[in-house]
C-alpha atoms as a PDB file:
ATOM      1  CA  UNK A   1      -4.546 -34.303  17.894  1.00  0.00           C
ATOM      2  CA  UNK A   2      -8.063 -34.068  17.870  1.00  0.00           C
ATOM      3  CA  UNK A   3     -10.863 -31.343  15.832  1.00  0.00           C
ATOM      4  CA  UNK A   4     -11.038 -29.276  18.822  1.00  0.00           C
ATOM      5  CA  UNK A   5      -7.250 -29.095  20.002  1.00  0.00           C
ATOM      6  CA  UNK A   6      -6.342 -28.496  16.319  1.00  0.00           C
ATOM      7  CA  UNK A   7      -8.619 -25.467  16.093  1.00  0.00           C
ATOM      8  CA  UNK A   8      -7.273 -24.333  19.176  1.00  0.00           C
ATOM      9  CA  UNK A   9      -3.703 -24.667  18.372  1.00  0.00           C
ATOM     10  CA  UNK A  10      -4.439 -23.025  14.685  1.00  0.00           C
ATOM     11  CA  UNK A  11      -6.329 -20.152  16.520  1.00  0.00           C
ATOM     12  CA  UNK A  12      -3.764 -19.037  19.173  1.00  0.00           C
ATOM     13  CA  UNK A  13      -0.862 -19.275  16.194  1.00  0.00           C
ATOM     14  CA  UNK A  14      -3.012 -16.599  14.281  1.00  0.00           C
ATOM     15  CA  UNK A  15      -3.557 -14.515  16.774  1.00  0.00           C
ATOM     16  CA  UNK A  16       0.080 -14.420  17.680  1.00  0.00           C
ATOM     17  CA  UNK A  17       0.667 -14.074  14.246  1.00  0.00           C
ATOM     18  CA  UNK A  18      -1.861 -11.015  13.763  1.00  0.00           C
ATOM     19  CA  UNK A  19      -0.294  -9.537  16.949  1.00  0.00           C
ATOM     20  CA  UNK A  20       3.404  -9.545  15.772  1.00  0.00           C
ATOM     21  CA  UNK A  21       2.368  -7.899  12.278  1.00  0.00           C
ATOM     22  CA  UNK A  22       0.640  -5.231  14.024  1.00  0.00           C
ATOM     23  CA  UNK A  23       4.142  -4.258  16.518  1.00  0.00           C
ATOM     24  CA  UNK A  24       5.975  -5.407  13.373  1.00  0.00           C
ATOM     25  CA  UNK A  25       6.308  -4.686   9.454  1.00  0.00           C
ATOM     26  CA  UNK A  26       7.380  -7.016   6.884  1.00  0.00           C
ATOM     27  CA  UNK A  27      11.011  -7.056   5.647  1.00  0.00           C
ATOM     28  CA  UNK A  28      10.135  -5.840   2.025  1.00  0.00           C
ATOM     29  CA  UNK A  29       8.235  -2.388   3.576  1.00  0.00           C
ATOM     30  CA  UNK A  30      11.211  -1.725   5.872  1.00  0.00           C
ATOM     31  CA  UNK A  31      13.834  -2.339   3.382  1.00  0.00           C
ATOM     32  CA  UNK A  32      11.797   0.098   0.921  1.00  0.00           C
ATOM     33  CA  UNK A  33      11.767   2.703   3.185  1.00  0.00           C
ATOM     34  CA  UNK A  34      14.912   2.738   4.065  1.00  0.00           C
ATOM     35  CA  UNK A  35      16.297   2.864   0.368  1.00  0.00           C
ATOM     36  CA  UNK A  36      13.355   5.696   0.026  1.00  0.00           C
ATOM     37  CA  UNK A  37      14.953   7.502   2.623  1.00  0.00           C
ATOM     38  CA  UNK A  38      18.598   7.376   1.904  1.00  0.00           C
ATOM     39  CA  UNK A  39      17.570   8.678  -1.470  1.00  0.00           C
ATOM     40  CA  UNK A  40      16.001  11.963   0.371  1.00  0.00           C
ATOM     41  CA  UNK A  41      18.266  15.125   0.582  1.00  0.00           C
ATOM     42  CA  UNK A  42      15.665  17.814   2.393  1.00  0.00           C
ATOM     43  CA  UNK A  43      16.327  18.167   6.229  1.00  0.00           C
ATOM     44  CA  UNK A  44      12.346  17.731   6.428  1.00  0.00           C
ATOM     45  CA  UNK A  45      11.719  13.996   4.906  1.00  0.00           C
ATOM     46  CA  UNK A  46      15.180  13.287   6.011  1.00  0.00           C
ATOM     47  CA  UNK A  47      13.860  13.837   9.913  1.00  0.00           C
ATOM     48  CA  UNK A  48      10.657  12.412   9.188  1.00  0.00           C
ATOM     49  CA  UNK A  49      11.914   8.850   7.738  1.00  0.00           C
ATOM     50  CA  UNK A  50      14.180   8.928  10.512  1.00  0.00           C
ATOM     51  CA  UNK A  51      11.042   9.252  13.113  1.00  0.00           C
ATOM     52  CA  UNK A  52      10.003   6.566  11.605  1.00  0.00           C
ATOM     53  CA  UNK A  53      12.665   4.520  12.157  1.00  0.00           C
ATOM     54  CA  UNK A  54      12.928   5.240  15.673  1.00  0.00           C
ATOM     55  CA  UNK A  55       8.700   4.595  15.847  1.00  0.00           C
ATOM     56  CA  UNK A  56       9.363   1.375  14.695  1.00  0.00           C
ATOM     57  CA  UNK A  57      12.115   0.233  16.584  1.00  0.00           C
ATOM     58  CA  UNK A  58      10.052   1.040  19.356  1.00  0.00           C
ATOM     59  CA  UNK A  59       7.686  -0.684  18.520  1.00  0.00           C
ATOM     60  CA  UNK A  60       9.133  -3.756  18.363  1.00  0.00           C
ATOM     61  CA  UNK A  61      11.187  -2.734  21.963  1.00  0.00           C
ATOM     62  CA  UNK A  62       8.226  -2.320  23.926  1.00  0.00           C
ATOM     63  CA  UNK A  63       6.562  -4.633  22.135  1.00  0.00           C
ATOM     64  CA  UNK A  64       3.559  -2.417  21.187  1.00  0.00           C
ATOM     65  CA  UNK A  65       1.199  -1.980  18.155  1.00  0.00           C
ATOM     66  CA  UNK A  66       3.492   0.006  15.471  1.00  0.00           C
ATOM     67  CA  UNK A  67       0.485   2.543  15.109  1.00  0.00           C
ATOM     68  CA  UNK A  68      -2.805   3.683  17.510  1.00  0.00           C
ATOM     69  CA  UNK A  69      -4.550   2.739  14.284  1.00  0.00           C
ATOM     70  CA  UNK A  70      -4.459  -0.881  13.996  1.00  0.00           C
ATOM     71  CA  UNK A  71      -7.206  -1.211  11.741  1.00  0.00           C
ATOM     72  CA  UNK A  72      -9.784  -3.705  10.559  1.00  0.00           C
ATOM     73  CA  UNK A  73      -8.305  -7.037  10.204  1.00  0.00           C
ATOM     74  CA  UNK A  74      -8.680  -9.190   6.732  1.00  0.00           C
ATOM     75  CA  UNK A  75      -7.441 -11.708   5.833  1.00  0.00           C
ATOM     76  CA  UNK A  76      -6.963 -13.293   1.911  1.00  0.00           C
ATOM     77  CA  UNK A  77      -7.224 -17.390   2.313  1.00  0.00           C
ATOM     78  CA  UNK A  78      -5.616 -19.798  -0.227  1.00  0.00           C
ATOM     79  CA  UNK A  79      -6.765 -23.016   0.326  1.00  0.00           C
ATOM     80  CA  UNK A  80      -7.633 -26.694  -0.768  1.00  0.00           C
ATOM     81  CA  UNK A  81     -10.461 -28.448   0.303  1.00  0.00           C
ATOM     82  CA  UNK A  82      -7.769 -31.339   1.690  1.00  0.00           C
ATOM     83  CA  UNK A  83      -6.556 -28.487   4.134  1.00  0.00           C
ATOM     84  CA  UNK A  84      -8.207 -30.262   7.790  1.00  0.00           C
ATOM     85  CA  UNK A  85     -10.113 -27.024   9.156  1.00  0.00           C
ATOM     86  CA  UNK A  86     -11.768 -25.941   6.107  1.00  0.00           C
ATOM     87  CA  UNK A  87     -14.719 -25.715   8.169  1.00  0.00           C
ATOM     88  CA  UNK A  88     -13.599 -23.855  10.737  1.00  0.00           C
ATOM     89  CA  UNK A  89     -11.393 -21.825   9.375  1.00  0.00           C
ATOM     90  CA  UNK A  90     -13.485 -18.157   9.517  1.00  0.00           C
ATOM     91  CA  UNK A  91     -14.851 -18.968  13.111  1.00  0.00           C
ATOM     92  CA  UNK A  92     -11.146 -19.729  14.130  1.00  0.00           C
ATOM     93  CA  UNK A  93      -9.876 -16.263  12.355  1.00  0.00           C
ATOM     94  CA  UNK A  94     -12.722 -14.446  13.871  1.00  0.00           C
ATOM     95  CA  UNK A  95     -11.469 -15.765  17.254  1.00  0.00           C
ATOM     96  CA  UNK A  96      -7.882 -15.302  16.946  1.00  0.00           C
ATOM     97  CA  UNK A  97      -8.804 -11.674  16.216  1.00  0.00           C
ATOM     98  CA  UNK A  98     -10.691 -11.346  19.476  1.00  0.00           C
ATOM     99  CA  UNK A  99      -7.655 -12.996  21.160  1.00  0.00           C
ATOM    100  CA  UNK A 100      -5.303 -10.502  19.236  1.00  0.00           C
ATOM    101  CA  UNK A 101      -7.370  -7.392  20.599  1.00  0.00           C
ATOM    102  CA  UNK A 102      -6.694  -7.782  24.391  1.00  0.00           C
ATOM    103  CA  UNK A 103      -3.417  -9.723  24.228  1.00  0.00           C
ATOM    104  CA  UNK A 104      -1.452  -7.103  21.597  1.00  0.00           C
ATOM    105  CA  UNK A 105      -3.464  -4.852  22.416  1.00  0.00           C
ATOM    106  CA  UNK A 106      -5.270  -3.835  19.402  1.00  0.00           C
ATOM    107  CA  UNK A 107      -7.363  -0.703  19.092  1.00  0.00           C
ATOM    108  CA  UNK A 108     -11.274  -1.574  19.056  1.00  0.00           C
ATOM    109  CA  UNK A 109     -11.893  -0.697  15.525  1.00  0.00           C
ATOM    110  CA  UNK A 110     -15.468  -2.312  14.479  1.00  0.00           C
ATOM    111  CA  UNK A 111     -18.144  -0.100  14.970  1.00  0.00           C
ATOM    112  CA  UNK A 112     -21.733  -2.099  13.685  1.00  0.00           C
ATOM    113  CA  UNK A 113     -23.342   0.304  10.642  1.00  0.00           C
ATOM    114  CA  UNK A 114     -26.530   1.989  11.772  1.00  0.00           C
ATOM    115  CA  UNK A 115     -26.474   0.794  15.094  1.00  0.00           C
ATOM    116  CA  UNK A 116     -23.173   2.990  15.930  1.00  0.00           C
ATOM    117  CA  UNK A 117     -21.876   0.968  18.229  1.00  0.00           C
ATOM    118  CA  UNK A 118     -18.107  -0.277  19.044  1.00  0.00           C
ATOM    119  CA  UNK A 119     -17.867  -4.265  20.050  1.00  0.00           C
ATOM    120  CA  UNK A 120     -15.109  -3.623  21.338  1.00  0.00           C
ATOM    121  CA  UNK A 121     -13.694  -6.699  20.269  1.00  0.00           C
ATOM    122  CA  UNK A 122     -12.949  -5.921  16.684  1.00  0.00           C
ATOM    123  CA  UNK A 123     -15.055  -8.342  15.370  1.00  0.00           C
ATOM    124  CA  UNK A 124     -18.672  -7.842  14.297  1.00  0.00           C
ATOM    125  CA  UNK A 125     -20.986  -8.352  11.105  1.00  0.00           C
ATOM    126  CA  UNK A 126     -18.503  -8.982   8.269  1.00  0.00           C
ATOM    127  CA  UNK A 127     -15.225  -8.686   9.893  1.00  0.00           C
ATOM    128  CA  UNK A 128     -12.739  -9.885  10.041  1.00  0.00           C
ATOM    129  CA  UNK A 129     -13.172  -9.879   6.705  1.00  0.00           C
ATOM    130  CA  UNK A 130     -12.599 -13.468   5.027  1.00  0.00           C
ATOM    131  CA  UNK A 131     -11.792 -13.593   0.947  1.00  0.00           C
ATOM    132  CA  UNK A 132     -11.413 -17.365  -0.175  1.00  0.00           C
ATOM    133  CA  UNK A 133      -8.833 -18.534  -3.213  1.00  0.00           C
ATOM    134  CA  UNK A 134      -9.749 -22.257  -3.515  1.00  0.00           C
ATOM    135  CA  UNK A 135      -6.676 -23.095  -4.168  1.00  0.00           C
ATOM    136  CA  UNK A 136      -6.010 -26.771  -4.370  1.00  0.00           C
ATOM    137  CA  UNK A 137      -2.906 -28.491  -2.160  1.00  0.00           C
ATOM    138  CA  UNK A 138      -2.105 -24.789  -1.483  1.00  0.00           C
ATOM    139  CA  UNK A 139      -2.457 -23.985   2.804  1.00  0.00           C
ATOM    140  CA  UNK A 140      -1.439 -20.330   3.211  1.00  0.00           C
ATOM    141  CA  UNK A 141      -3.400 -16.735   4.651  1.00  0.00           C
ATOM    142  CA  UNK A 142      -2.689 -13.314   4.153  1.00  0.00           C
ATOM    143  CA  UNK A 143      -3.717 -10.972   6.996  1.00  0.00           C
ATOM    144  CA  UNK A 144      -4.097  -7.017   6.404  1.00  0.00           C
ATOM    145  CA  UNK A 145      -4.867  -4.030   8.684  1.00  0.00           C
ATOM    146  CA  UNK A 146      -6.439  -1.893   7.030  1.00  0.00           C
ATOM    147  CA  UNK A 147      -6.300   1.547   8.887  1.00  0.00           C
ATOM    148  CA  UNK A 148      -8.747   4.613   8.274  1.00  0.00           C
ATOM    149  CA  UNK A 149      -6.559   6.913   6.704  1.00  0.00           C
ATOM    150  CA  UNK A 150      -4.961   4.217   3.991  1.00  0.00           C
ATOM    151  CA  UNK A 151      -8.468   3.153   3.516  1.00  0.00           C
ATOM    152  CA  UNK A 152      -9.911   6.971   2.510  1.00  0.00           C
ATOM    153  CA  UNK A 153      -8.343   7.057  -1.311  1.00  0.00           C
ATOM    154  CA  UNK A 154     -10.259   3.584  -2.537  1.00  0.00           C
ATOM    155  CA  UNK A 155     -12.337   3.986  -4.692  1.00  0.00           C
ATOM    156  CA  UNK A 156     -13.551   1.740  -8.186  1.00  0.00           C
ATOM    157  CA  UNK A 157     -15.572   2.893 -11.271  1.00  0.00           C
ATOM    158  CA  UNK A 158     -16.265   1.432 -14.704  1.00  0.00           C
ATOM    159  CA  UNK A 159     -15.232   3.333 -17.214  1.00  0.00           C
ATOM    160  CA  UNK A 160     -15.990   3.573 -21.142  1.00  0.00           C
ATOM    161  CA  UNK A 161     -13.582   1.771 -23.715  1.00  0.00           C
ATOM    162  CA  UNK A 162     -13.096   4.835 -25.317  1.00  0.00           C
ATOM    163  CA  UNK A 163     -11.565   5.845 -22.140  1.00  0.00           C
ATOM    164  CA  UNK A 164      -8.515   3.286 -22.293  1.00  0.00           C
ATOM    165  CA  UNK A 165      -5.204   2.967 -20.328  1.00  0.00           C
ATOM    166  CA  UNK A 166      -5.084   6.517 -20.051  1.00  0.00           C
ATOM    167  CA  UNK A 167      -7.996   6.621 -18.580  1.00  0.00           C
ATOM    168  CA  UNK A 168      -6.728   4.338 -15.928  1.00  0.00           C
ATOM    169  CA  UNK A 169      -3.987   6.823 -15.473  1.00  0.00           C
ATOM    170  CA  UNK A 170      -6.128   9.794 -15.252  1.00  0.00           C
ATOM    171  CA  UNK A 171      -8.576   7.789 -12.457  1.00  0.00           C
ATOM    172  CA  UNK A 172      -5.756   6.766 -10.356  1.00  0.00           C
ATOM    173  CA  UNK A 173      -3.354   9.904 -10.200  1.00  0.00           C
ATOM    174  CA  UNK A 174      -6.398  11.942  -9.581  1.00  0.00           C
ATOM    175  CA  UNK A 175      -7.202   9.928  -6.703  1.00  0.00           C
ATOM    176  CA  UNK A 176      -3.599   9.945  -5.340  1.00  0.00           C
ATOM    177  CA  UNK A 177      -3.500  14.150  -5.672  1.00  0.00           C
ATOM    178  CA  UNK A 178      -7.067  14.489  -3.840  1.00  0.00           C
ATOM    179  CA  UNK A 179      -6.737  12.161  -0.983  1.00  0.00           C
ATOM    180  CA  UNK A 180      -3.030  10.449  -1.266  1.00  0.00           C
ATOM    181  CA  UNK A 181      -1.921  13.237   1.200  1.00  0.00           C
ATOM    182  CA  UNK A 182      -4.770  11.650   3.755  1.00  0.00           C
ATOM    183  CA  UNK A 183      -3.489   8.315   3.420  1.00  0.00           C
ATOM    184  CA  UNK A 184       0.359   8.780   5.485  1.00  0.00           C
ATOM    185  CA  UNK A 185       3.039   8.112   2.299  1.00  0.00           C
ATOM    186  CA  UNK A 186       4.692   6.994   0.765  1.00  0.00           C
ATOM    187  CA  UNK A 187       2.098   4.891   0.011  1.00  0.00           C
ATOM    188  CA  UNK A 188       1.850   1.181  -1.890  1.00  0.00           C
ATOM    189  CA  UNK A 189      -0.631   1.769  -4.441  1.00  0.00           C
ATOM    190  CA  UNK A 190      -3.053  -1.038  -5.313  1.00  0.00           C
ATOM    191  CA  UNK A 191      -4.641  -0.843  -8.783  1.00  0.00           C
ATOM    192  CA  UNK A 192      -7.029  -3.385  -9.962  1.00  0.00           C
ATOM    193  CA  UNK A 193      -8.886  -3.542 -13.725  1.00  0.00           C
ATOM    194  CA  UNK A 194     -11.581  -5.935 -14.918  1.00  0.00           C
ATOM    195  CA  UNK A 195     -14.871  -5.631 -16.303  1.00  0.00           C
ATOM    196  CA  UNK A 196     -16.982  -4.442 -13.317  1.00  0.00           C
ATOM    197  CA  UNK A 197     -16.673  -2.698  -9.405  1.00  0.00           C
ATOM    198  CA  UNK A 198     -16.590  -5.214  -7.721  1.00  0.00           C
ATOM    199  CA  UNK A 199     -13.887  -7.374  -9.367  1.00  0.00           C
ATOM    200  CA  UNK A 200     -11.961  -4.625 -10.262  1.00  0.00           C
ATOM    201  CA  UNK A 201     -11.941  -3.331  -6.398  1.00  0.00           C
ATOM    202  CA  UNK A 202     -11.145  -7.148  -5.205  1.00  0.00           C
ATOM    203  CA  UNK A 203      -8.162  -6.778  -7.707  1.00  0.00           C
ATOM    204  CA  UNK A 204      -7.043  -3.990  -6.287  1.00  0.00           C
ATOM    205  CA  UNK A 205      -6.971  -4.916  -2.158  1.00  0.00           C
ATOM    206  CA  UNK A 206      -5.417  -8.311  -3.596  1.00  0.00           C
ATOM    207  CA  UNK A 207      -2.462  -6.334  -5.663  1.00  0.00           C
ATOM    208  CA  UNK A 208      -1.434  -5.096  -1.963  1.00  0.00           C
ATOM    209  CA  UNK A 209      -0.566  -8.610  -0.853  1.00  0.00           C
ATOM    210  CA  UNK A 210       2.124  -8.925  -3.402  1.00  0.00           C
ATOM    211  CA  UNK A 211       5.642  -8.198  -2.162  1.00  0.00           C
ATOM    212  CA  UNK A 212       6.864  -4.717  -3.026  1.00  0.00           C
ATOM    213  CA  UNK A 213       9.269  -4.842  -6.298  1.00  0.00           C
ATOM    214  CA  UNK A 214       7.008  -7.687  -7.719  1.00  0.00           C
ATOM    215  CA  UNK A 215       6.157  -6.983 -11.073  1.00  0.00           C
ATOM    216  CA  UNK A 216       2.900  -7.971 -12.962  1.00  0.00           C
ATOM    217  CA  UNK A 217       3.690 -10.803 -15.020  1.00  0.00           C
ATOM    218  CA  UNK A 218       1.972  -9.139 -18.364  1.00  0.00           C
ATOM    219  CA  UNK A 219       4.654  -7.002 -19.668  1.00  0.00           C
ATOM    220  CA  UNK A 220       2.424  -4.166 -20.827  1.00  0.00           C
ATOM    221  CA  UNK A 221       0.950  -4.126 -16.929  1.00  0.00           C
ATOM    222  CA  UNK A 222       4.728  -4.166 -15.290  1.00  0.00           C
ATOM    223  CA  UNK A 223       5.515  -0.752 -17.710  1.00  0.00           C
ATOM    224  CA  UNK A 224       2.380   0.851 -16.343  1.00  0.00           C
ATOM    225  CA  UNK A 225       3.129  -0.119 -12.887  1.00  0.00           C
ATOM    226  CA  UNK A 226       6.666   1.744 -13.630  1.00  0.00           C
ATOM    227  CA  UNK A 227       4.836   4.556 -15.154  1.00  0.00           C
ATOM    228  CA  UNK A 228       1.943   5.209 -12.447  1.00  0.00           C
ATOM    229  CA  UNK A 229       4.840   5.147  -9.794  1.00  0.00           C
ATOM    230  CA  UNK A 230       7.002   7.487 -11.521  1.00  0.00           C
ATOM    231  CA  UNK A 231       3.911   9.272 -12.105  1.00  0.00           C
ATOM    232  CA  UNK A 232       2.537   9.699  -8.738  1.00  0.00           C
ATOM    233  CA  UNK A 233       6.252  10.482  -7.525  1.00  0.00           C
ATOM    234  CA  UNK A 234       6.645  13.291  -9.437  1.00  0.00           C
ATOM    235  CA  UNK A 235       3.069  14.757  -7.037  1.00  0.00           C
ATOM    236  CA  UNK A 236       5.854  15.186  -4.560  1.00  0.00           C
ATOM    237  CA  UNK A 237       3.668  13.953  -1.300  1.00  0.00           C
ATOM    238  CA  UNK A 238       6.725  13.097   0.321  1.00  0.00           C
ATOM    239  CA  UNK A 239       6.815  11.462   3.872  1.00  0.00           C
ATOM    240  CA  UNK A 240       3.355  12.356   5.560  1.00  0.00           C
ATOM    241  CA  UNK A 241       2.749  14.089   3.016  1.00  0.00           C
ATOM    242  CA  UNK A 242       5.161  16.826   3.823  1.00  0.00           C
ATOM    243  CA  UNK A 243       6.941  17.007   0.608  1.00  0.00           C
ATOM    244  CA  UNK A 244       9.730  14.771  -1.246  1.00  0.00           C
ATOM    245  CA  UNK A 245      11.215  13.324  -3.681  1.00  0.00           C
ATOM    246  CA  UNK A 246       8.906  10.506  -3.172  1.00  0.00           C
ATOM    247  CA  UNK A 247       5.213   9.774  -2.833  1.00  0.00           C
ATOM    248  CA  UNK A 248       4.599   5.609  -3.274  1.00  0.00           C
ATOM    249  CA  UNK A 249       7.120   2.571  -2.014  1.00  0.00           C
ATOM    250  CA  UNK A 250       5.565   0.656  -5.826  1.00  0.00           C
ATOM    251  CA  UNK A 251       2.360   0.507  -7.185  1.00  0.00           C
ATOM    252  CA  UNK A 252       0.977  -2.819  -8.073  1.00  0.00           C
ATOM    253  CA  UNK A 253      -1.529  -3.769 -10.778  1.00  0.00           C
ATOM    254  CA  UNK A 254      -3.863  -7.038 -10.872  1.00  0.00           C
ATOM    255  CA  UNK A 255      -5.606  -8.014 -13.643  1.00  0.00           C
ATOM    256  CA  UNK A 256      -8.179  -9.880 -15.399  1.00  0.00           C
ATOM    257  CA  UNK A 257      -9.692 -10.454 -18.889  1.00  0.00           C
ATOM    258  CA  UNK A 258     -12.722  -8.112 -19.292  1.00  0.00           C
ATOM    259  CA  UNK A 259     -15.612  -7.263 -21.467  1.00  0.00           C
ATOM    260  CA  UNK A 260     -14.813  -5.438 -24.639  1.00  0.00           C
ATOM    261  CA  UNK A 261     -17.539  -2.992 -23.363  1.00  0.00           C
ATOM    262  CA  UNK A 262     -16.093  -1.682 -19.845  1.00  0.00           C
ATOM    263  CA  UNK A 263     -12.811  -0.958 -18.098  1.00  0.00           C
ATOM    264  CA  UNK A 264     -13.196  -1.632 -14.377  1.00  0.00           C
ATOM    265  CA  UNK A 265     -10.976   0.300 -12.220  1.00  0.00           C
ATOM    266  CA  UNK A 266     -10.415   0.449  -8.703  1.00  0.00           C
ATOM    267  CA  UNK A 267      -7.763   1.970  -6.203  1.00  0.00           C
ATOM    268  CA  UNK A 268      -6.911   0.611  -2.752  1.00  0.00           C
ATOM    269  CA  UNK A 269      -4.371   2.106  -0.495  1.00  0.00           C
ATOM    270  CA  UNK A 270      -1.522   0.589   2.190  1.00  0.00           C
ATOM    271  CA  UNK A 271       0.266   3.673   4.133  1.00  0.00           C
ATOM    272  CA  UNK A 272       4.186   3.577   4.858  1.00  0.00           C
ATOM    273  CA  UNK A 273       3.561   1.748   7.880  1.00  0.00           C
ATOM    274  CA  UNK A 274       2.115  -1.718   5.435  1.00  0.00           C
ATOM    275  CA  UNK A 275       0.912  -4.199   8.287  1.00  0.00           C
ATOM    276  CA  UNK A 276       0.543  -7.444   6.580  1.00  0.00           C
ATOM    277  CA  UNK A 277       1.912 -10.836   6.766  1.00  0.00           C
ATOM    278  CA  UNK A 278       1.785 -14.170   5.326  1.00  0.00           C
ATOM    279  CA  UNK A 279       2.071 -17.362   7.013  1.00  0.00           C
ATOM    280  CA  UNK A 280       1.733 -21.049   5.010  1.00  0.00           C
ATOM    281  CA  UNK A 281       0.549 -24.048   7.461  1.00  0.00           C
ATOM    282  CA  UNK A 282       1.049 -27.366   6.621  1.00  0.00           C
ATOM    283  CA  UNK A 283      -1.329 -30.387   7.187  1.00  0.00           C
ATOM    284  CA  UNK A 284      -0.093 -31.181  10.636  1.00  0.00           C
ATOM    285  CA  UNK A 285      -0.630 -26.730  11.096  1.00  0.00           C
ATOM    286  CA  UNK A 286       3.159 -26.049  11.276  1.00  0.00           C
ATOM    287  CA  UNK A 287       3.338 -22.516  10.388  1.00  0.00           C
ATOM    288  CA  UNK A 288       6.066 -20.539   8.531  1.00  0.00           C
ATOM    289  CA  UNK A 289       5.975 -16.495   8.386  1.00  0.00           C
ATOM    290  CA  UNK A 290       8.177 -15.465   5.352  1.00  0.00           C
ATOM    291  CA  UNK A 291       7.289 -11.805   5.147  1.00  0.00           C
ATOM    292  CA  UNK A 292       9.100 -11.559   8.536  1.00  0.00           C
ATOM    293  CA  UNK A 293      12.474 -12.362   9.334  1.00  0.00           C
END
């Protein structure tokens, strides 16, 4: 196979791919929410769970998005420089993306800042978005929709030292009880800390990749994950924030070393309905989906 039929063949699997997370979610978010559920004993988030359910079964039946909001698309790249399309690989995302929007369908979801416009093709300056792990023998993409109303609660800050863990706590519950309600629970909470915004908020969209029941391998992290989520549970948002026992499927925390003199924090946000995959190619771009049975 040559450059150009490779690129081809590695653009209409993603956009297949992207198309089938968006009518579909990943086995880890379903299974979640149907423990969550059969843990419920309210009429209320008993009915809503089982709308849910139903929505989603649907879904996958008519084979239609699983929400109206389908987002903007990112995806998380982990990849050696031996991997063949290197090169091409954003132009070929950006593509598949395009293809994904009239053959799904996906709602048109990239409007251009200050010129207010829709492309209408979910692609514009910046998105997709593309964030590169250099990772080396090591093929494999993430992709993400990240809808409006899971999008509302992020939100990163640098706090003092003085401040410490609990002053982790205190940032992210009071984000979850102002805008948690906004973002359709139960929710899987991203939390990222480092030494600045920017890595702390890349932390944070990253944590959301990881399966939900992962742990953080630092021991002290994993018993704050445990903590925030029994934490933010005990808010009560219930499903669609209509009140229950529970408000987040897991929270997940990322980390890095950080300067003695700052605590970056940041908070990003997937709603119940998670839409993300993760697909590993291999060098001849055979493709295997794992977060999807």
């Amino acid at each position: 196979m040559n450059k150009e039929e490779s690129v081809k063949l590695m653009t209409d699997k993603m956009a297949k791919f992207v198309g089938h997370i968006g009518k579909k979610l990943p086995d880890d978010v379903i299974a979640k929410l149907e423990e969550l559920a059969a843990q419920e004993t309210a009429p209320l988030p008993k009915v809503l769970y089982e709308t849910m359910t139903k929505n989603q079964g649907l879904a996958v039946s008519l084979d239609r998005p699983s929400c109206q909001d389908t987002g903007v698309l990112q995806f998380w790249v982990k990849c050696g420089t031996n991997f063949p399309l290197i090169n091409e690989l954003e132009g070929l995302l950006k593509e598949a993306v395009v293809q994904a929007t009239f053959a799904t369908p996906l709602r048109h979801n990239s409007v251009e800042t200050f010129d207010e416009y829709n492309t209408k093709r979910n692609v514009g300056k910046g998105t997709p978005t593309v964030f590169w792990d250099i990772v080396p023998n090591d093929d494999q993409i993430y992709s993400y929709m990240a809808g409006g109303g899971c999008t509302l609660p992020g939100k990163a800050m640098v706090l003092m030292p003085g401040a410490g863990y609990e002053g982790i706590t205190d940032f992210v519950l009071d984000q979850m009880t102002s805008y948690g309600l906004n973002a359709c629970p139960p929710l899987l909470v991203g939390v990222g800390v480092a030494t600045s915004v920017e890595t702390a908020a890349l932390l944070s969209k990253k944590a959301l990749m990881r399966p939900i029941g992962s742990h953080n391998e630092n021991e002290n992290a994993a018993k704050m994950e445990k903590l925030l989520e029994d934490g933010i549970n005990a808010i009560g948002l219930g499903p669609q924030g209509m009140g229950g026992k529970f408000s987040v499927m897991g929270v997940n925390i990322e980390n890095t070393a950080r300067h003695p003199s700052t605590i970056g924090v940041a908070v990003n946000v997937g709603c119940w309905s998670h839409r993300r995959g993760h697909v590993i190619f291999d060098k001849d771009l055979n493709a295997v989906c794992d977060t999807h049975s």
